[in-house]
PDB file of N, CA and C in Angstrom:
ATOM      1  N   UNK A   1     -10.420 -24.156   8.382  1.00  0.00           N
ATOM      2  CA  UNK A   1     -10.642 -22.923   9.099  1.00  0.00           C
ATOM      3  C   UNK A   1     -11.134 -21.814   8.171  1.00  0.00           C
ATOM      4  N   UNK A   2     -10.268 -21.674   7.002  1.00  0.00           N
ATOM      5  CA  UNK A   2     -11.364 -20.719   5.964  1.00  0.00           C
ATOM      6  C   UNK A   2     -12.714 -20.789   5.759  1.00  0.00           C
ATOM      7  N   UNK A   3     -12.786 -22.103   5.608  1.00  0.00           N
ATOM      8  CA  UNK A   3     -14.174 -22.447   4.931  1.00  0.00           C
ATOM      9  C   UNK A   3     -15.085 -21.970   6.399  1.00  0.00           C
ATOM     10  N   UNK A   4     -15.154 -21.753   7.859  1.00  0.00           N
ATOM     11  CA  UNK A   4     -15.940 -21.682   8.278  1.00  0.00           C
ATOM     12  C   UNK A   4     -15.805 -20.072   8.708  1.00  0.00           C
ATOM     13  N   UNK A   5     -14.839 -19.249   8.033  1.00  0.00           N
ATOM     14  CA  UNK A   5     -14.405 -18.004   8.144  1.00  0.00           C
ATOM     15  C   UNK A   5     -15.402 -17.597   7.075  1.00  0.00           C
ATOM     16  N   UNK A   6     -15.478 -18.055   6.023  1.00  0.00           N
ATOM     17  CA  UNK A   6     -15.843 -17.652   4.894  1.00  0.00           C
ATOM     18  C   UNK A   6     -17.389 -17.749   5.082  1.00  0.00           C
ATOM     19  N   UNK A   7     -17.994 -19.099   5.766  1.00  0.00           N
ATOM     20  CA  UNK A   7     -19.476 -19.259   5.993  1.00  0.00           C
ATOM     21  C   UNK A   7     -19.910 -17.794   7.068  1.00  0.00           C
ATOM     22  N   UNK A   8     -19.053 -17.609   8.172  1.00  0.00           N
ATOM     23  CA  UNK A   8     -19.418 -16.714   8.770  1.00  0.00           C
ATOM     24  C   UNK A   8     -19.220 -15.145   8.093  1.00  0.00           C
ATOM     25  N   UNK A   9     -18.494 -15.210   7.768  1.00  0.00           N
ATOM     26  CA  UNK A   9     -18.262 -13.667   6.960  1.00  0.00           C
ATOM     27  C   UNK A   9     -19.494 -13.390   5.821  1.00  0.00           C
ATOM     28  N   UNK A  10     -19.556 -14.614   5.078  1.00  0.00           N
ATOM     29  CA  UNK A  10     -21.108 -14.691   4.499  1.00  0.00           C
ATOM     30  C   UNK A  10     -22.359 -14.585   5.142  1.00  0.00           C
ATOM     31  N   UNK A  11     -22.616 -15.347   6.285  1.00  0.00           N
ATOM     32  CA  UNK A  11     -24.057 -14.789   6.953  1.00  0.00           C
ATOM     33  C   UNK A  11     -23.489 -13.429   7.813  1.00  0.00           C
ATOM     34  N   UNK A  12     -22.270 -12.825   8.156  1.00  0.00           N
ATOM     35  CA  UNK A  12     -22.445 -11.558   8.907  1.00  0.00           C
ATOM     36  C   UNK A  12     -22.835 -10.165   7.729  1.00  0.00           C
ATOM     37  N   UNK A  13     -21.851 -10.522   6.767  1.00  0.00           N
ATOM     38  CA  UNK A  13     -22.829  -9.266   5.908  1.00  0.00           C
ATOM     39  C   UNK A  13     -23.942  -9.545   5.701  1.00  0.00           C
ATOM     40  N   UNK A  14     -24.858 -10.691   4.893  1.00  0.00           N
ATOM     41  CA  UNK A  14     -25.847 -10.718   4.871  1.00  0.00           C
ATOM     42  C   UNK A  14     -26.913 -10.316   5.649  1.00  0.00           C
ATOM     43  N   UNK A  15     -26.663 -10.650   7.350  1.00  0.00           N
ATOM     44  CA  UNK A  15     -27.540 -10.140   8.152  1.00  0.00           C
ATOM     45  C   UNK A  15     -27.274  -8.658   8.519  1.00  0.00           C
ATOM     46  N   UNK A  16     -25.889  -8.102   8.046  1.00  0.00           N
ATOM     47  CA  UNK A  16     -25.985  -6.749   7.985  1.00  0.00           C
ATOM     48  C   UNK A  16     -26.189  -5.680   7.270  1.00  0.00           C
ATOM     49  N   UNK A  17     -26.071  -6.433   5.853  1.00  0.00           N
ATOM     50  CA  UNK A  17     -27.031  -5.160   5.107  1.00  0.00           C
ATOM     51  C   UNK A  17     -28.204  -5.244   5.183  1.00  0.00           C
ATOM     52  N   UNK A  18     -28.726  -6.661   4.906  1.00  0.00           N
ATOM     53  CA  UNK A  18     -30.143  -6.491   5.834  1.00  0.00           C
ATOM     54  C   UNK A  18     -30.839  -5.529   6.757  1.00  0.00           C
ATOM     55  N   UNK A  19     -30.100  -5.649   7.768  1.00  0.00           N
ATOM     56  CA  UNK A  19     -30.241  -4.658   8.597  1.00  0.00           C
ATOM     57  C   UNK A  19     -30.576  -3.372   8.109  1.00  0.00           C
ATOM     58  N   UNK A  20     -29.072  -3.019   7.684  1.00  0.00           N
ATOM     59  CA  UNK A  20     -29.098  -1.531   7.026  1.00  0.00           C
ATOM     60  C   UNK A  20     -30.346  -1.035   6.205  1.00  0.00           C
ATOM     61  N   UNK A  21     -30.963  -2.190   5.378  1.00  0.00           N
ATOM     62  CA  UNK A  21     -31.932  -1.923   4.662  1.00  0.00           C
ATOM     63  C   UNK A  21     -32.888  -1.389   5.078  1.00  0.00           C
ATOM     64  N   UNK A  22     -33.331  -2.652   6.144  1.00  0.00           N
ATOM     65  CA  UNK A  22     -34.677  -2.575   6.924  1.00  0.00           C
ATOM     66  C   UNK A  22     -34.436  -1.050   8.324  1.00  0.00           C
ATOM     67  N   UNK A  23     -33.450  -1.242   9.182  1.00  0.00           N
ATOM     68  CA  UNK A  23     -33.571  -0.492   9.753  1.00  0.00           C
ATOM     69  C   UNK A  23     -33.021   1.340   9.770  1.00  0.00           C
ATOM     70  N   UNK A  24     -31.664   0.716   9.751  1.00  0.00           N
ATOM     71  CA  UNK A  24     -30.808   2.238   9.338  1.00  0.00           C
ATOM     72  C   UNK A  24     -31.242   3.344   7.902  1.00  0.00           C
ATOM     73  N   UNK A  25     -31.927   2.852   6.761  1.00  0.00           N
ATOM     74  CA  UNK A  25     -32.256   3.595   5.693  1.00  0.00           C
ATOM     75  C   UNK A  25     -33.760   3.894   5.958  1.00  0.00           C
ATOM     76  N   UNK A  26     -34.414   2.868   6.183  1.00  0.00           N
ATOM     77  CA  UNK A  26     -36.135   3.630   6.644  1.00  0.00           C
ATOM     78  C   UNK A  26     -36.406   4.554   7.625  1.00  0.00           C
ATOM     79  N   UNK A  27     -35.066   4.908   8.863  1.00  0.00           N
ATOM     80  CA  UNK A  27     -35.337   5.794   9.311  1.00  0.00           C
ATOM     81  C   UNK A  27     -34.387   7.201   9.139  1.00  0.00           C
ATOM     82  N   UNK A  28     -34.333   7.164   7.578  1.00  0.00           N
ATOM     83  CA  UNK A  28     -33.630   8.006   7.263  1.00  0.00           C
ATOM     84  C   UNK A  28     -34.157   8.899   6.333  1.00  0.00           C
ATOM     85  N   UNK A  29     -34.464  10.432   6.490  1.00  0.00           N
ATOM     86  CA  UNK A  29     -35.572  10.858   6.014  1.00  0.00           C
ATOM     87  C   UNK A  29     -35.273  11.156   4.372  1.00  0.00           C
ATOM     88  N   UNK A  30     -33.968  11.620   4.331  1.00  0.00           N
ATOM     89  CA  UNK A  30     -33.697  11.474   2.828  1.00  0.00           C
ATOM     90  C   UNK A  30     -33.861  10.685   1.965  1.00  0.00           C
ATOM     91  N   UNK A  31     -33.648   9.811   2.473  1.00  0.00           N
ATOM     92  CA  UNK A  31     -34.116   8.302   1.643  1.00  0.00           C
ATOM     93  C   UNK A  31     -35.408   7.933   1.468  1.00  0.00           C
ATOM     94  N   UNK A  32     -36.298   7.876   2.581  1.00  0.00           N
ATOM     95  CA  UNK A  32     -37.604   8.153   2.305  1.00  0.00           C
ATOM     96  C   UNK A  32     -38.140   9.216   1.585  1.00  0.00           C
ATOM     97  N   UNK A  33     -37.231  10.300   1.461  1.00  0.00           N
ATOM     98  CA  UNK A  33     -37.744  11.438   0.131  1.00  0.00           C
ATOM     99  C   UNK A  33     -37.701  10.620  -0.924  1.00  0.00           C
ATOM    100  N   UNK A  34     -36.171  10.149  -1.353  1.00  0.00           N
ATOM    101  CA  UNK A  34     -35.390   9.438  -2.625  1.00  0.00           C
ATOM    102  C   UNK A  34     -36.911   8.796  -3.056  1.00  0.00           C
ATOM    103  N   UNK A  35     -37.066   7.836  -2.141  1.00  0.00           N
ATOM    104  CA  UNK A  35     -38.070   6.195  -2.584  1.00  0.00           C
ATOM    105  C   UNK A  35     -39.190   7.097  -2.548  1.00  0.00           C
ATOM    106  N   UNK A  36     -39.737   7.993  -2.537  1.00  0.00           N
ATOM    107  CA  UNK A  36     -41.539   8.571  -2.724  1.00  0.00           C
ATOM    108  C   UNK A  36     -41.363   9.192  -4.124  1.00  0.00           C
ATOM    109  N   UNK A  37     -40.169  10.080  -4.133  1.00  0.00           N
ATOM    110  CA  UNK A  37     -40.498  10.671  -5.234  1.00  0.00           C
ATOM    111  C   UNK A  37     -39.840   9.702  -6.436  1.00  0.00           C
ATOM    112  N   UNK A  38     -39.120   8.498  -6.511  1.00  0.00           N
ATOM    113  CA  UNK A  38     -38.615   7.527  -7.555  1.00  0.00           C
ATOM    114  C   UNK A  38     -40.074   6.682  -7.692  1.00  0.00           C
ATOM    115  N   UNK A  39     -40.646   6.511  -6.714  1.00  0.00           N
ATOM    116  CA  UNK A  39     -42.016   5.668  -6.753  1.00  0.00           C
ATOM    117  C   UNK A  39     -42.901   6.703  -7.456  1.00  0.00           C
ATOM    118  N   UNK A  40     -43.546   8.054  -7.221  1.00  0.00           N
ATOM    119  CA  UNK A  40     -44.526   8.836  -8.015  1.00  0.00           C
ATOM    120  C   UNK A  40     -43.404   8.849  -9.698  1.00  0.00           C
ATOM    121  N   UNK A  41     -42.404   9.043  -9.551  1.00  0.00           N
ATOM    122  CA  UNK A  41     -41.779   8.950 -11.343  1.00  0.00           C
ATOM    123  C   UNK A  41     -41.987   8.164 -11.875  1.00  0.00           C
ATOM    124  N   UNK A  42     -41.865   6.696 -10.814  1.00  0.00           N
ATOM    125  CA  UNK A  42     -42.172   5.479 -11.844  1.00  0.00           C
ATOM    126  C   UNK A  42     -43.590   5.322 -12.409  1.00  0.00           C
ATOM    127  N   UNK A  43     -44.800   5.475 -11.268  1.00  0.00           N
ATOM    128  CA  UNK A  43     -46.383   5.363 -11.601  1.00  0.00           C
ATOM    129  C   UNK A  43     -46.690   7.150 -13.037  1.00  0.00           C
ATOM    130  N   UNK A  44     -46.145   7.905 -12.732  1.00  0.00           N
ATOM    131  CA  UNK A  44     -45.872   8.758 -13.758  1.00  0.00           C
ATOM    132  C   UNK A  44     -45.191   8.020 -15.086  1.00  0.00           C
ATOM    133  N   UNK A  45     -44.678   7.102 -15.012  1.00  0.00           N
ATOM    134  CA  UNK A  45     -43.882   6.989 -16.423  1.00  0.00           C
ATOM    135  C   UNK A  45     -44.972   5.474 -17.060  1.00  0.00           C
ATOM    136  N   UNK A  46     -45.646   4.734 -15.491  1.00  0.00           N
ATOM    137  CA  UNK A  46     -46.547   3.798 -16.335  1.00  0.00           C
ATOM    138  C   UNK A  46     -47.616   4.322 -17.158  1.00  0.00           C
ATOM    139  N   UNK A  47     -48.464   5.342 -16.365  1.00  0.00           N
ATOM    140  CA  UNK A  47     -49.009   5.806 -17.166  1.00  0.00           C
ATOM    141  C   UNK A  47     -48.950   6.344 -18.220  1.00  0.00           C
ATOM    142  N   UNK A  48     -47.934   6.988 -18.802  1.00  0.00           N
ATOM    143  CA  UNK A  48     -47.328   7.825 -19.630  1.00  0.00           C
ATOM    144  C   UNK A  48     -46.851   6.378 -21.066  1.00  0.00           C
ATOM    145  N   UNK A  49     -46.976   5.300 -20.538  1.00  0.00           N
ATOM    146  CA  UNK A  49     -46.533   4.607 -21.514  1.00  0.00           C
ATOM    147  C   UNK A  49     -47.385   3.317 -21.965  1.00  0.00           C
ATOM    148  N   UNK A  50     -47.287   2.927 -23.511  1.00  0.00           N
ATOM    149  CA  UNK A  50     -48.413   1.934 -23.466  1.00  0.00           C
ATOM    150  C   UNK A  50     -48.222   0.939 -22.892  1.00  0.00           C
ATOM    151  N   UNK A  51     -49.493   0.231 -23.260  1.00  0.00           N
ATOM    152  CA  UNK A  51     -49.258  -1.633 -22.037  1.00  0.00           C
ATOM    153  C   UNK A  51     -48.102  -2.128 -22.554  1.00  0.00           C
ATOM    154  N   UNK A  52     -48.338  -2.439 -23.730  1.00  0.00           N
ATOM    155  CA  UNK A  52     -47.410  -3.134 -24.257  1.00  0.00           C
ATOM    156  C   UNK A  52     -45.454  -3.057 -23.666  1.00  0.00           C
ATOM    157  N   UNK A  53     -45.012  -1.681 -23.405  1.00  0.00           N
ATOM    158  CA  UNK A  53     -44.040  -1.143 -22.817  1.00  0.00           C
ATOM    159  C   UNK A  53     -43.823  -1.924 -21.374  1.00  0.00           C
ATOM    160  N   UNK A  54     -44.935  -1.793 -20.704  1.00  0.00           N
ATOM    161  CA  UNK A  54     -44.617  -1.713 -19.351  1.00  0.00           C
ATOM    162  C   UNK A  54     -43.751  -3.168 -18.219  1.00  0.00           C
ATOM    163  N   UNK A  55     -44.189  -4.065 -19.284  1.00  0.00           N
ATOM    164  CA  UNK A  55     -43.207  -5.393 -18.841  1.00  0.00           C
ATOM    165  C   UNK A  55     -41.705  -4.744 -19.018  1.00  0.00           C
ATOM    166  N   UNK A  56     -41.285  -3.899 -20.222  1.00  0.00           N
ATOM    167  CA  UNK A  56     -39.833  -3.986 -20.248  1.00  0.00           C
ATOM    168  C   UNK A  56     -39.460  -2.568 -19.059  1.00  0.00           C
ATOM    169  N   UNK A  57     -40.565  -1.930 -18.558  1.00  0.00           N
ATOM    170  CA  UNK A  57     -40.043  -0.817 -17.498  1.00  0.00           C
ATOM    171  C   UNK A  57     -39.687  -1.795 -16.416  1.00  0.00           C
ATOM    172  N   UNK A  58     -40.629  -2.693 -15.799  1.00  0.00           N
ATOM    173  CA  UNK A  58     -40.857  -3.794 -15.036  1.00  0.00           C
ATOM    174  C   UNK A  58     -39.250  -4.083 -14.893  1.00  0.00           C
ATOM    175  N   UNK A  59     -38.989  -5.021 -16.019  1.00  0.00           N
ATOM    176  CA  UNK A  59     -37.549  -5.148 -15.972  1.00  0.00           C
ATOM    177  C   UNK A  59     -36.434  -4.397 -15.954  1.00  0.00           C
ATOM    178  N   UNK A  60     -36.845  -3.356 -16.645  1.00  0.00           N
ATOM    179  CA  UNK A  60     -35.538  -2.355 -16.957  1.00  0.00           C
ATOM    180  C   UNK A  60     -35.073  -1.981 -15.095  1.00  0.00           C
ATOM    181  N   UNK A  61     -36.395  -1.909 -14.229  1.00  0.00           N
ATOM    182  CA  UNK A  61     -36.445  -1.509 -12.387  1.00  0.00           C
ATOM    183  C   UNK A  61     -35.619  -2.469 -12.126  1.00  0.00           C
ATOM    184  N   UNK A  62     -36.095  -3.664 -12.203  1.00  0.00           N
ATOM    185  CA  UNK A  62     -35.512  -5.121 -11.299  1.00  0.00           C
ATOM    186  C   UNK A  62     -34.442  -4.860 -11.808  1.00  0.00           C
ATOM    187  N   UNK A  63     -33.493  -4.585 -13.179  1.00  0.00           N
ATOM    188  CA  UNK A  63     -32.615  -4.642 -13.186  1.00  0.00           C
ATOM    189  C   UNK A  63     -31.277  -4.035 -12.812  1.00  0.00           C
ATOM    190  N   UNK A  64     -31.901  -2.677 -12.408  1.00  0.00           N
ATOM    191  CA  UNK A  64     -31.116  -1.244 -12.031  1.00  0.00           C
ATOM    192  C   UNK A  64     -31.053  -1.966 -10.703  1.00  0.00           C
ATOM    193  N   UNK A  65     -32.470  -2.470  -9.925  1.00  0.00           N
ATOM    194  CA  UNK A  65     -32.440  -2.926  -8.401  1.00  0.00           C
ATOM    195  C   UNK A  65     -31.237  -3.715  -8.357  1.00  0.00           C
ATOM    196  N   UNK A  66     -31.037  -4.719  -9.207  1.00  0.00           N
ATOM    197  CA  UNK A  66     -30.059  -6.184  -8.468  1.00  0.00           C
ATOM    198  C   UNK A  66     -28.511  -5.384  -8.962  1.00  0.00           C
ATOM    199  N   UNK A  67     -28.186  -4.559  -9.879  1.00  0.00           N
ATOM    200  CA  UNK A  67     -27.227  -3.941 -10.120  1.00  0.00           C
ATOM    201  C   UNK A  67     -26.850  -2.966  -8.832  1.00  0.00           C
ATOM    202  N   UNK A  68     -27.755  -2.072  -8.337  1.00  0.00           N
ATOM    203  CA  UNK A  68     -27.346  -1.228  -7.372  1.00  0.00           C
ATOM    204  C   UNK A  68     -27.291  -2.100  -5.734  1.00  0.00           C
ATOM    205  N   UNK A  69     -27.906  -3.225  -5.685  1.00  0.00           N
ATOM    206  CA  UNK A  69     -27.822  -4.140  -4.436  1.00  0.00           C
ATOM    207  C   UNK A  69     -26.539  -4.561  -4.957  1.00  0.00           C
ATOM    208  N   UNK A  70     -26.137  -5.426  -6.027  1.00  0.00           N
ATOM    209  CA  UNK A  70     -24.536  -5.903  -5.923  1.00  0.00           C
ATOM    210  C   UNK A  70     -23.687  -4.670  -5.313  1.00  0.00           C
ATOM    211  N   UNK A  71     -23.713  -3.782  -6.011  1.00  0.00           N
ATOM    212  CA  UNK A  71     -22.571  -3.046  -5.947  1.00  0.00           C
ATOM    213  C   UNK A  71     -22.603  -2.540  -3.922  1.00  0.00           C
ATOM    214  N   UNK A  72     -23.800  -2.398  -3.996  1.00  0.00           N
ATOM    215  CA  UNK A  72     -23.686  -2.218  -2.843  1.00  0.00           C
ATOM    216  C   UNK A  72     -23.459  -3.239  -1.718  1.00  0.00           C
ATOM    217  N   UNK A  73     -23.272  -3.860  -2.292  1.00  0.00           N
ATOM    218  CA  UNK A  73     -22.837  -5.444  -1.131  1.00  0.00           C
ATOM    219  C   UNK A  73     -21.258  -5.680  -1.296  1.00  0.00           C
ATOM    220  N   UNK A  74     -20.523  -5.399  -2.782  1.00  0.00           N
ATOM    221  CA  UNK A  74     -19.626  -5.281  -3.238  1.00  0.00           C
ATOM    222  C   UNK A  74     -18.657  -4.571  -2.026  1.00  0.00           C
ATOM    223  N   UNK A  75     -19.297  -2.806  -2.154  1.00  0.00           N
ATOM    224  CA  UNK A  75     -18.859  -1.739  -1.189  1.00  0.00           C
ATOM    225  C   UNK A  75     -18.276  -2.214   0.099  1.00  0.00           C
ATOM    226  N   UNK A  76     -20.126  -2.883   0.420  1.00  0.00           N
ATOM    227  CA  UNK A  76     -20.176  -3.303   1.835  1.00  0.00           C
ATOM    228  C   UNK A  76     -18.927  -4.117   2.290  1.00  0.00           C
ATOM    229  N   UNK A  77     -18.974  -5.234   1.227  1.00  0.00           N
ATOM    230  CA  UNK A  77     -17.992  -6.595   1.888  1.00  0.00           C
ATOM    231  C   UNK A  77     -16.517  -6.045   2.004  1.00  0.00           C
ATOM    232  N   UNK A  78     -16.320  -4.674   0.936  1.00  0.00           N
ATOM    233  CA  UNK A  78     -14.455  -3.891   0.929  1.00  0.00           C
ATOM    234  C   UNK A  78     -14.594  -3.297   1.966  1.00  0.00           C
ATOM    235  N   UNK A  79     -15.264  -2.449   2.196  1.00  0.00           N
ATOM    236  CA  UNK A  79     -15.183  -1.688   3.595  1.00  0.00           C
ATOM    237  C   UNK A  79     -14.807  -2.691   5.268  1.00  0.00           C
ATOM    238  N   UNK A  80     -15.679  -3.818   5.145  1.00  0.00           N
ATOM    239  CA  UNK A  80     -15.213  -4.609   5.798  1.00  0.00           C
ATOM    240  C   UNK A  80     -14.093  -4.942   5.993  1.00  0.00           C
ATOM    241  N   UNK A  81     -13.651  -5.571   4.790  1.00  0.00           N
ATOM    242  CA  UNK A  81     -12.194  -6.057   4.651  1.00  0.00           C
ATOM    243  C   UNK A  81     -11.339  -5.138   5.136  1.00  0.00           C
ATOM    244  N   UNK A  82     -11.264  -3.744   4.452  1.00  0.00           N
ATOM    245  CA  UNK A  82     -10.680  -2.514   5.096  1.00  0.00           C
ATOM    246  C   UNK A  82     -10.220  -2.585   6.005  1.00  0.00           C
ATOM    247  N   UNK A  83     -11.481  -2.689   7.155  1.00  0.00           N
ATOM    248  CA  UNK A  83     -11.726  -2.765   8.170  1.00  0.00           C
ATOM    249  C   UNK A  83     -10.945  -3.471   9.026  1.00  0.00           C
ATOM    250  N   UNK A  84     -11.120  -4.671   9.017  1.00  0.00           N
ATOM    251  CA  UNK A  84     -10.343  -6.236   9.366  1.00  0.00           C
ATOM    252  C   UNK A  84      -8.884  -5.261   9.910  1.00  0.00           C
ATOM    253  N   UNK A  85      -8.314  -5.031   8.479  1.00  0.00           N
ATOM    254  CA  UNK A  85      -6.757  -4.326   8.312  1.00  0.00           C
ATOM    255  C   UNK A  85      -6.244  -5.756   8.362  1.00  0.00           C
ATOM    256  N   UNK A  86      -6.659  -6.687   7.688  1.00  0.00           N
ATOM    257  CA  UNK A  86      -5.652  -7.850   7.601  1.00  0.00           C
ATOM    258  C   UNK A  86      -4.104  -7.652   6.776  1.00  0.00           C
ATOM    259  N   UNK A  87      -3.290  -8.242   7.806  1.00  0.00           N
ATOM    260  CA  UNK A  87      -2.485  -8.307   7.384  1.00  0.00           C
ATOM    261  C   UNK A  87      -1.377  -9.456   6.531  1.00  0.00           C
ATOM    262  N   UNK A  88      -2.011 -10.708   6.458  1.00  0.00           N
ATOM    263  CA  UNK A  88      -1.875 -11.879   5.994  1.00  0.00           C
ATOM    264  C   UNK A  88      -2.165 -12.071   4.388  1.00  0.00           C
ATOM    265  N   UNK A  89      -1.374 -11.472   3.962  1.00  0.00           N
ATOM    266  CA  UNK A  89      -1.929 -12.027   2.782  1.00  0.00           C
ATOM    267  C   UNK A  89      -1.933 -12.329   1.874  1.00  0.00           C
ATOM    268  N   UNK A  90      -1.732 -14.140   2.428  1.00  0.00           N
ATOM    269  CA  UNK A  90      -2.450 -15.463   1.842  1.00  0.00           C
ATOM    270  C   UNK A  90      -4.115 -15.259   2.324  1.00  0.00           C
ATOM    271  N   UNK A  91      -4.001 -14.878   3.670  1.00  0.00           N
ATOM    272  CA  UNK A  91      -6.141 -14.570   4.193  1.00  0.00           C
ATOM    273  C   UNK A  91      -6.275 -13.812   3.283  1.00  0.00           C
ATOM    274  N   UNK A  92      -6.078 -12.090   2.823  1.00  0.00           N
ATOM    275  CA  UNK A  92      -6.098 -11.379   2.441  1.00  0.00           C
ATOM    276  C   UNK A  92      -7.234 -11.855   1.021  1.00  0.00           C
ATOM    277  N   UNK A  93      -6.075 -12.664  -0.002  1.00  0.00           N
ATOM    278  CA  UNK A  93      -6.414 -12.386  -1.104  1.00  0.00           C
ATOM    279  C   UNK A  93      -7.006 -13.887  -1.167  1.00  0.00           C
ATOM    280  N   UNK A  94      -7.366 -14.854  -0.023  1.00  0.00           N
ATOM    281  CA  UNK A  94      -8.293 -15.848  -0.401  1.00  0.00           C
ATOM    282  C   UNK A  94      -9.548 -15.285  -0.302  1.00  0.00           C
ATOM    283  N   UNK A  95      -9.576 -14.263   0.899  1.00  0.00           N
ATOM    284  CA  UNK A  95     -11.017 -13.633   1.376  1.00  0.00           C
ATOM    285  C   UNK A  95     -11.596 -12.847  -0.008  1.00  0.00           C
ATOM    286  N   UNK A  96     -10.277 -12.115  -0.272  1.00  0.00           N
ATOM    287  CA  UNK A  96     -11.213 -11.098  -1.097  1.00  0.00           C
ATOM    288  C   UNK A  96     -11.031 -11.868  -2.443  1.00  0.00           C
ATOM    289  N   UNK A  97     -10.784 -12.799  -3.123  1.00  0.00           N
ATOM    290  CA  UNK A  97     -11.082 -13.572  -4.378  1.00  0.00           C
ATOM    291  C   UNK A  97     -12.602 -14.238  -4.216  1.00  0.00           C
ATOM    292  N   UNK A  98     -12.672 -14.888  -2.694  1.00  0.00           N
ATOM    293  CA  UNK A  98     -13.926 -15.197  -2.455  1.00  0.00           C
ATOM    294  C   UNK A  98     -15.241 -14.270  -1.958  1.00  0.00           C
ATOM    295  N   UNK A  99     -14.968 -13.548  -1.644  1.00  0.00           N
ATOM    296  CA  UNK A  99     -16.138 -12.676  -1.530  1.00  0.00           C
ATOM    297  C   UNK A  99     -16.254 -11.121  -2.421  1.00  0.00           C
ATOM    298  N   UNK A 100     -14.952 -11.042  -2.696  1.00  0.00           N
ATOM    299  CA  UNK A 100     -15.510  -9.518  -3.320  1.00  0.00           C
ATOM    300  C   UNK A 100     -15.043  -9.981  -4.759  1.00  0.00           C
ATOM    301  N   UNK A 101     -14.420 -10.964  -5.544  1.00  0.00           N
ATOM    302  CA  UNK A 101     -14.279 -11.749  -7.130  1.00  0.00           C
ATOM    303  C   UNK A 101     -13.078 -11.017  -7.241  1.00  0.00           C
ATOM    304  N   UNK A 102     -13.260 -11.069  -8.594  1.00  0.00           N
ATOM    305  CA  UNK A 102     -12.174 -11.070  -9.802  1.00  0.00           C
ATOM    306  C   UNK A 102     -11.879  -9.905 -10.297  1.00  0.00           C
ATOM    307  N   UNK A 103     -11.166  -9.025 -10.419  1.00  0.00           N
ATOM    308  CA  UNK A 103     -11.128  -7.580 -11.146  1.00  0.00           C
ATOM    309  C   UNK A 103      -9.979  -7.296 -11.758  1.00  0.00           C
ATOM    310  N   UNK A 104      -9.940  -6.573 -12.566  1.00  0.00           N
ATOM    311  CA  UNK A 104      -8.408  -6.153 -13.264  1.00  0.00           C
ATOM    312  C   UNK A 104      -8.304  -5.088 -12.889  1.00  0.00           C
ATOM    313  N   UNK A 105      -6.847  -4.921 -12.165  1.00  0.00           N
ATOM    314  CA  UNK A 105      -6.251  -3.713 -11.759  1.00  0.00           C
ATOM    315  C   UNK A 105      -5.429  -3.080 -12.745  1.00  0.00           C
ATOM    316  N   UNK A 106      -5.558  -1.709 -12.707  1.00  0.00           N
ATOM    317  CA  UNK A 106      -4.792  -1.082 -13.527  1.00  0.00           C
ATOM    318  C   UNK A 106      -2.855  -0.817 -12.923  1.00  0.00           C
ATOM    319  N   UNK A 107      -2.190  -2.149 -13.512  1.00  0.00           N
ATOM    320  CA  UNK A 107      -0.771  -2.031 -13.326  1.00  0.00           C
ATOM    321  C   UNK A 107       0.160  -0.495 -13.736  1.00  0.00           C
TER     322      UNK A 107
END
């Protein structure tokens, strides 16, 4: 029964930040400020820098990208849990070992 708790809890966030991505943030005008003016900084900073540089800007982006998507999936999947208000927990802390990991709490 976990294991098909766990498959579904996996494709429901997935198809919901998705969502969020595609629908709820593009029609959000702040954010479309955020992404125009982070996009003119970035074409401002290619130019501004030699060729040679520009593979490690390349990466230095992708890498800020997959850092700020974890965390934000991270968020996503606690808020959920939150959410739930489970009270079980053996569910509790199988769910959140499996989907939100490993962390050290400050005892």
């Amino acid at each position: 029964m976990l294991k098909d708790l766990e498959h579904y809890f996996d494709c429901f966030v997935g198809k919901r930040t998705e969502e969020i991505g595609q629908v709820v943030l593009m029609k959000n005008l702040y954010y479309k400020e955020l992404v125009n003016t982070k996009r003119c900084s970035f074409q401002e900073m290619m130019r501004s820098i030699p060729d040679s540089c520009q593979e490690l800007l390349f990466d230095f982006e992708d890498k800020a990208n997959y850092q700020a998507a974890f965390a934000n999936e991270i968020i996503y999947r606690q808020g959920f849990l939150d959410g739930l208000n489970l009270r079980n927990t053996t569910l509790i802390n199988h769910v959140h070992e499996h989907f939100v990991g490993e962390f050290e709490e400050n005892v």
